[in-house]
C-alpha atoms as a PDB file:
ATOM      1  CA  UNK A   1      -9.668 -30.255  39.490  1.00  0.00           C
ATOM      2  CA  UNK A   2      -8.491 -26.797  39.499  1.00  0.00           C
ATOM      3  CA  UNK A   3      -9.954 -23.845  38.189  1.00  0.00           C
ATOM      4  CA  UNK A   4      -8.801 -22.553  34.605  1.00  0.00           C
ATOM      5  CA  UNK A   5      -7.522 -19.217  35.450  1.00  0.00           C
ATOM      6  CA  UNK A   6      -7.459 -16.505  32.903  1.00  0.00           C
ATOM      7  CA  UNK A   7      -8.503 -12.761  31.716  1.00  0.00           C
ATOM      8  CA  UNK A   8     -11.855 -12.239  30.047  1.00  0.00           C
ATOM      9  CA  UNK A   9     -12.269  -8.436  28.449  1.00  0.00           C
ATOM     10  CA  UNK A  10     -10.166  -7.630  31.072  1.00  0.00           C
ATOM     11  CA  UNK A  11     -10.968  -9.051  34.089  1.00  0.00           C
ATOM     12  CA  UNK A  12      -9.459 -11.756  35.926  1.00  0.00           C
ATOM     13  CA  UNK A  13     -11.931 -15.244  35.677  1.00  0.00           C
ATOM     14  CA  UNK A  14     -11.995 -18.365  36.730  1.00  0.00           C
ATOM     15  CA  UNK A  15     -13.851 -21.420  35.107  1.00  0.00           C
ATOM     16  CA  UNK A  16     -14.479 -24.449  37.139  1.00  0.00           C
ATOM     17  CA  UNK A  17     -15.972 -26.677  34.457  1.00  0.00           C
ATOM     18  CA  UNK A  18     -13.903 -28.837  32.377  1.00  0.00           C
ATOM     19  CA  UNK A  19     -10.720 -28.328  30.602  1.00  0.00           C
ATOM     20  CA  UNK A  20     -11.873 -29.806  27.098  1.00  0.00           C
ATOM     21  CA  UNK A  21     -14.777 -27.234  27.008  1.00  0.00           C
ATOM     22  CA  UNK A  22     -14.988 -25.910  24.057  1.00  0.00           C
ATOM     23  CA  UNK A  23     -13.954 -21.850  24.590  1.00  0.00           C
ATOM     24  CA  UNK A  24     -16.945 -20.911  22.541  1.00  0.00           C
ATOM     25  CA  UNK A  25     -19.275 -22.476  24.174  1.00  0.00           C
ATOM     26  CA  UNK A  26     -18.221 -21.092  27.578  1.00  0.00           C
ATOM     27  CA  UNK A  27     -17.710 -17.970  26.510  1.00  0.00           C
ATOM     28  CA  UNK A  28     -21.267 -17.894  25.459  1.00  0.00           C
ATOM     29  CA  UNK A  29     -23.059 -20.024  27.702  1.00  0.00           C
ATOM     30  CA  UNK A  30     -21.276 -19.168  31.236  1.00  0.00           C
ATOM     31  CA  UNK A  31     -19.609 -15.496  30.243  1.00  0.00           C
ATOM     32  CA  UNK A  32     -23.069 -14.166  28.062  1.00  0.00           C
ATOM     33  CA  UNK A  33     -20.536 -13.348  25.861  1.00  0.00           C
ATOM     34  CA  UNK A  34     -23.133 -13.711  22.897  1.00  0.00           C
ATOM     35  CA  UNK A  35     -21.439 -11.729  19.947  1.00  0.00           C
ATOM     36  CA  UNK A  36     -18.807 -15.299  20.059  1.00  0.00           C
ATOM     37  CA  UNK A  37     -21.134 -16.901  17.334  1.00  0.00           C
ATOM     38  CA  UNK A  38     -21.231 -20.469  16.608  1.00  0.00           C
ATOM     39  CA  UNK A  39     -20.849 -20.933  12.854  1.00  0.00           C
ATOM     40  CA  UNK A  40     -19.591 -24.331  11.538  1.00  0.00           C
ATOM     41  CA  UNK A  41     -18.034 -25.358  14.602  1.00  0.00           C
ATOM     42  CA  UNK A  42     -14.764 -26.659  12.599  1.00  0.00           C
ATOM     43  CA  UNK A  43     -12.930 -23.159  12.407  1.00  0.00           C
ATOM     44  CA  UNK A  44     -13.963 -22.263   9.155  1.00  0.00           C
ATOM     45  CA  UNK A  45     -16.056 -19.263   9.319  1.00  0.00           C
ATOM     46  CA  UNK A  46     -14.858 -17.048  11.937  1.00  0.00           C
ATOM     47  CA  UNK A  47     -18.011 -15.720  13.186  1.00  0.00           C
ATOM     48  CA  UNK A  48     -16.616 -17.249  16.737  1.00  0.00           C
ATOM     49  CA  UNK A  49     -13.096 -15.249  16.646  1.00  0.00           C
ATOM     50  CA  UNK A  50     -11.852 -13.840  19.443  1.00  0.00           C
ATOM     51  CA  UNK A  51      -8.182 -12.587  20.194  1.00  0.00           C
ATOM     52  CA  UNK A  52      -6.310 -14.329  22.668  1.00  0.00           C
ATOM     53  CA  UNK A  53      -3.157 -12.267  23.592  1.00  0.00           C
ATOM     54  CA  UNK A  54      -3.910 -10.023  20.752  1.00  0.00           C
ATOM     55  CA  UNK A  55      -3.804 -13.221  18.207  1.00  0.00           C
ATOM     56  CA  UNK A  56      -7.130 -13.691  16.209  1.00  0.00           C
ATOM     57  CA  UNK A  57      -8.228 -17.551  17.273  1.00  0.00           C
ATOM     58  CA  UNK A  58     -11.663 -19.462  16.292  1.00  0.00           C
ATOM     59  CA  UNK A  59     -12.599 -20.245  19.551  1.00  0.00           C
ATOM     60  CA  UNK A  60     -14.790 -23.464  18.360  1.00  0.00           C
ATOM     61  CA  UNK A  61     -11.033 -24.984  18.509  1.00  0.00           C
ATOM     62  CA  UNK A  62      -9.778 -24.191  21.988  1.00  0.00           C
ATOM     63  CA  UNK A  63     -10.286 -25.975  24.886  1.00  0.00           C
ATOM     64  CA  UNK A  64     -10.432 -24.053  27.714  1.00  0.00           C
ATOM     65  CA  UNK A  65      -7.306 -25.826  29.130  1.00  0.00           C
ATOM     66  CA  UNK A  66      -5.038 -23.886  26.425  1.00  0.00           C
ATOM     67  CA  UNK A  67      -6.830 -20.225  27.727  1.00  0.00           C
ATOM     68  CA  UNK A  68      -4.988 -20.985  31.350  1.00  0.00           C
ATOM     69  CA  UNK A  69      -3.056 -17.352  31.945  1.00  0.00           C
ATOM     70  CA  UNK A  70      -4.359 -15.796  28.976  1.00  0.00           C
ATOM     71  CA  UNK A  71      -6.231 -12.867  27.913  1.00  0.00           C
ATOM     72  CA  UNK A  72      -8.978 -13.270  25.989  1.00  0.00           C
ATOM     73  CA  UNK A  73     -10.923 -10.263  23.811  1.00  0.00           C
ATOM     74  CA  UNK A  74     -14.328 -10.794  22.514  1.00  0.00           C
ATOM     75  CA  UNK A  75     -16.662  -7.897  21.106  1.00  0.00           C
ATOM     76  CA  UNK A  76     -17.578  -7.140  24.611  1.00  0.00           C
ATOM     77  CA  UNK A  77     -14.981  -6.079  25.752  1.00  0.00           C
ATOM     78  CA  UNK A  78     -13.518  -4.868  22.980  1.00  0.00           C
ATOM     79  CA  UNK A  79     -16.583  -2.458  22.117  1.00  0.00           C
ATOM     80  CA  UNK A  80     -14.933  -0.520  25.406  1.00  0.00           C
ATOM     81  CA  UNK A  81     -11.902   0.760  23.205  1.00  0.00           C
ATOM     82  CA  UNK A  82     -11.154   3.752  21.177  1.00  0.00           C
ATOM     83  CA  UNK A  83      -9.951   1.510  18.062  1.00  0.00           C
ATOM     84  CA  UNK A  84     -13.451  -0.014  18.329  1.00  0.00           C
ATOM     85  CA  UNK A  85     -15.084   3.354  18.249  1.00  0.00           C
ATOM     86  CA  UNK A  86     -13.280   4.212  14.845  1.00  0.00           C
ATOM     87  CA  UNK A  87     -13.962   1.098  13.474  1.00  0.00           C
ATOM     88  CA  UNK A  88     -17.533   0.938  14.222  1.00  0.00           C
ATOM     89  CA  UNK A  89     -17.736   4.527  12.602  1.00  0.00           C
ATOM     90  CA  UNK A  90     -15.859   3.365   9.854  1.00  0.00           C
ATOM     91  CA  UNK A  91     -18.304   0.316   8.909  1.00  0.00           C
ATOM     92  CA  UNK A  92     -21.452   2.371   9.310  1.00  0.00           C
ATOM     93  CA  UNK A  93     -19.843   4.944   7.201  1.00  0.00           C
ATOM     94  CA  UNK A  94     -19.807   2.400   4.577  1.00  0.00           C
ATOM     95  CA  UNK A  95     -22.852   0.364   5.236  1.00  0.00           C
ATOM     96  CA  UNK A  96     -20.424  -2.539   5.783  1.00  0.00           C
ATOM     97  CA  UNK A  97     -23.033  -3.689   8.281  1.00  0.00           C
ATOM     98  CA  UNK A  98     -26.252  -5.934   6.515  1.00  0.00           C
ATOM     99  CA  UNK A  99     -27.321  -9.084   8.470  1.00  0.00           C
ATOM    100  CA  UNK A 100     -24.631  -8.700  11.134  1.00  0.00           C
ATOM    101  CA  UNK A 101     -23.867 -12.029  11.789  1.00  0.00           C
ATOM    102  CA  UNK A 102     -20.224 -11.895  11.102  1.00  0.00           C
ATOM    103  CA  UNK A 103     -19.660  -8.906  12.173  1.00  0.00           C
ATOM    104  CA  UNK A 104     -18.087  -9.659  15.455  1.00  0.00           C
ATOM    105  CA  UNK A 105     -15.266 -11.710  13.946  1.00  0.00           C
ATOM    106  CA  UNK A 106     -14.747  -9.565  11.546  1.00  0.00           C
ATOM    107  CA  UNK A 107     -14.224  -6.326  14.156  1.00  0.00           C
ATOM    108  CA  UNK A 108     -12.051  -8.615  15.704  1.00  0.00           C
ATOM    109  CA  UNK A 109     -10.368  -9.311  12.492  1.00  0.00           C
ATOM    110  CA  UNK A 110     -10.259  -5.838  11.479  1.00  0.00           C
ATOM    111  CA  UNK A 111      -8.329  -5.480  14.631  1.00  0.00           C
ATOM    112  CA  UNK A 112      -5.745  -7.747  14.058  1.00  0.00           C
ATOM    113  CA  UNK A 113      -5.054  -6.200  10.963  1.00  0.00           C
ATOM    114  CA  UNK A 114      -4.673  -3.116  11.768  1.00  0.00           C
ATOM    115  CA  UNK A 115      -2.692  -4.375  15.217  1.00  0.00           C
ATOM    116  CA  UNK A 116      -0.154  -5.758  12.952  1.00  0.00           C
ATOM    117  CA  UNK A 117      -0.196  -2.755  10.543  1.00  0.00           C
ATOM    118  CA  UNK A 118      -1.736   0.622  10.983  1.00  0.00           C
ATOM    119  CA  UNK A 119      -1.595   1.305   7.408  1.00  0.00           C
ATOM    120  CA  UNK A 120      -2.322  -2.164   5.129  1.00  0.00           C
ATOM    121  CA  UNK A 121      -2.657  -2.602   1.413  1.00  0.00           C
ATOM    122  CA  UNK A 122      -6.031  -4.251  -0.019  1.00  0.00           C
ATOM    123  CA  UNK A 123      -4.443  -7.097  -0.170  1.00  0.00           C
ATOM    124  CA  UNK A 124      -3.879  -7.103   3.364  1.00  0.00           C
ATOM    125  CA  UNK A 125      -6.602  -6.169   4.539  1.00  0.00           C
ATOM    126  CA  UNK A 126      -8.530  -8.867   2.530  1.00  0.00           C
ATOM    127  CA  UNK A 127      -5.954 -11.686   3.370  1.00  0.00           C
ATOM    128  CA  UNK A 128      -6.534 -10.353   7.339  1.00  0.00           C
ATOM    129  CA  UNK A 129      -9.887 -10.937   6.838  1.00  0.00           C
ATOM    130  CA  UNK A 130     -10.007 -13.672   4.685  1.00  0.00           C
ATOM    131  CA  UNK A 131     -10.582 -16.434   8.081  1.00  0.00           C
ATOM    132  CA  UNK A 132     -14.223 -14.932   8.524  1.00  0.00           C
ATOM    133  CA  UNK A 133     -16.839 -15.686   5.880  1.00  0.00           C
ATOM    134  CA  UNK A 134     -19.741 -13.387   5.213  1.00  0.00           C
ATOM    135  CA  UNK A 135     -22.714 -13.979   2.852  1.00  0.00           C
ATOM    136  CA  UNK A 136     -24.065 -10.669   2.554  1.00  0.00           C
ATOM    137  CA  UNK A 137     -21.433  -7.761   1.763  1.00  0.00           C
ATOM    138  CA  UNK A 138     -19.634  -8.893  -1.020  1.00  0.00           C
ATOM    139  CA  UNK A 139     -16.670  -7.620   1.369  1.00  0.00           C
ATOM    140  CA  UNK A 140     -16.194  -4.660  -0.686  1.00  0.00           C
ATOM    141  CA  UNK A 141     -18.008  -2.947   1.970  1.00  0.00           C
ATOM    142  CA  UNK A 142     -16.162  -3.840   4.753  1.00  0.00           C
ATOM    143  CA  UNK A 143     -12.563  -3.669   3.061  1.00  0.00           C
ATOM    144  CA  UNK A 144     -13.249  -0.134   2.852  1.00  0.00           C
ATOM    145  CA  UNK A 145     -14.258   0.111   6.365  1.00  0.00           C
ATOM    146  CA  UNK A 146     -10.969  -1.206   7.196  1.00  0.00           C
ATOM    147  CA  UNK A 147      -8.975   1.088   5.120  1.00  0.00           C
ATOM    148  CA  UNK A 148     -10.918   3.976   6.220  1.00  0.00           C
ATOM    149  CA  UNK A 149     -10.502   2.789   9.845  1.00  0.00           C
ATOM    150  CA  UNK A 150      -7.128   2.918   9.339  1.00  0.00           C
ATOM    151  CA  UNK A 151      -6.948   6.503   7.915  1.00  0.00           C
ATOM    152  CA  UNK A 152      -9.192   7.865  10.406  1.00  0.00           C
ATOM    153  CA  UNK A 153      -7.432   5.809  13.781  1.00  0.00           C
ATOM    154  CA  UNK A 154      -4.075   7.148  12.753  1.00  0.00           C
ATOM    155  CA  UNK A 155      -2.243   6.803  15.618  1.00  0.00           C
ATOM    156  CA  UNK A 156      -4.415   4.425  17.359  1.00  0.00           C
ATOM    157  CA  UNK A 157      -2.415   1.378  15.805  1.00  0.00           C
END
């Protein structure tokens, strides 16, 4: 079998295992790419999102067959960025931060929101968002983050 060729936080990887591997599970297990979380394994919660060729994917339902020639973003690599710098300001600004367990995903999520439109409505921004559950914000908090993200990264999307 060949190997399963494709960028990781940019870097060129290859992964020799099998091609119905789950991607979250070999991001995490083989990468240590540990802010991937595994949350209901059925795509529901978005604590495993990651962007794969800037589109935000649950990566509980890829197999690593369909990431052949593609770039894949997790936290770890996205943390590296400028955008990432405003947004992390922007959610500590806010305390949009509690238990942090969806907070990957929803980075990621703030992302692709703000990828596809620098300067969203509420309603955006909470539709973006709506793939990636959280128990503890209320997602006031981190709505606010995302709008002040965008005021602040002006230019940066």
């Amino acid at each position: 079998m060949d190997a399963i060729r494709f960028i990781l936080n940019g870097k060129e990887v290859e992964y020799d295992g099998s091609a119905a591997d789950r991607l979250l599970d070999v991001l995490r297990d083989t990468y240590d790419c540990k802010s991937v979380k595994c949350g209901c394994k059925e795509g529901e919660c978005g604590a495993c999102s990651v962007l794969i060729n800037g589109t935000l994917i649950n990566s509980c339902c890829v197999a690593m067959g369909a990431v052949e020639g593609h770039e894949v973003v997790t936290l770890e690599g996205f943390r590296e960025t400028e955008r990432f710098a405003v947004l992390d300001k922007a959610f500590a600004s806010v305390s949009a931060v509690q238990c942090g367990f969806c907070i990957p995903g929803m980075v990621l999520a703030a992302e692709s929101v703000l990828s596809k439109n620098a300067n969203p409505t509420e309603e955006e921004i909470r539709e973006g968002l709506s793939g990636n559950l959280c128990r503890c914000t209320g997602y006031n908090a981190i709505v606010n983050a995302v709008k002040i993200a965008a005021k602040e990264g002006n230019g940066l999307w």
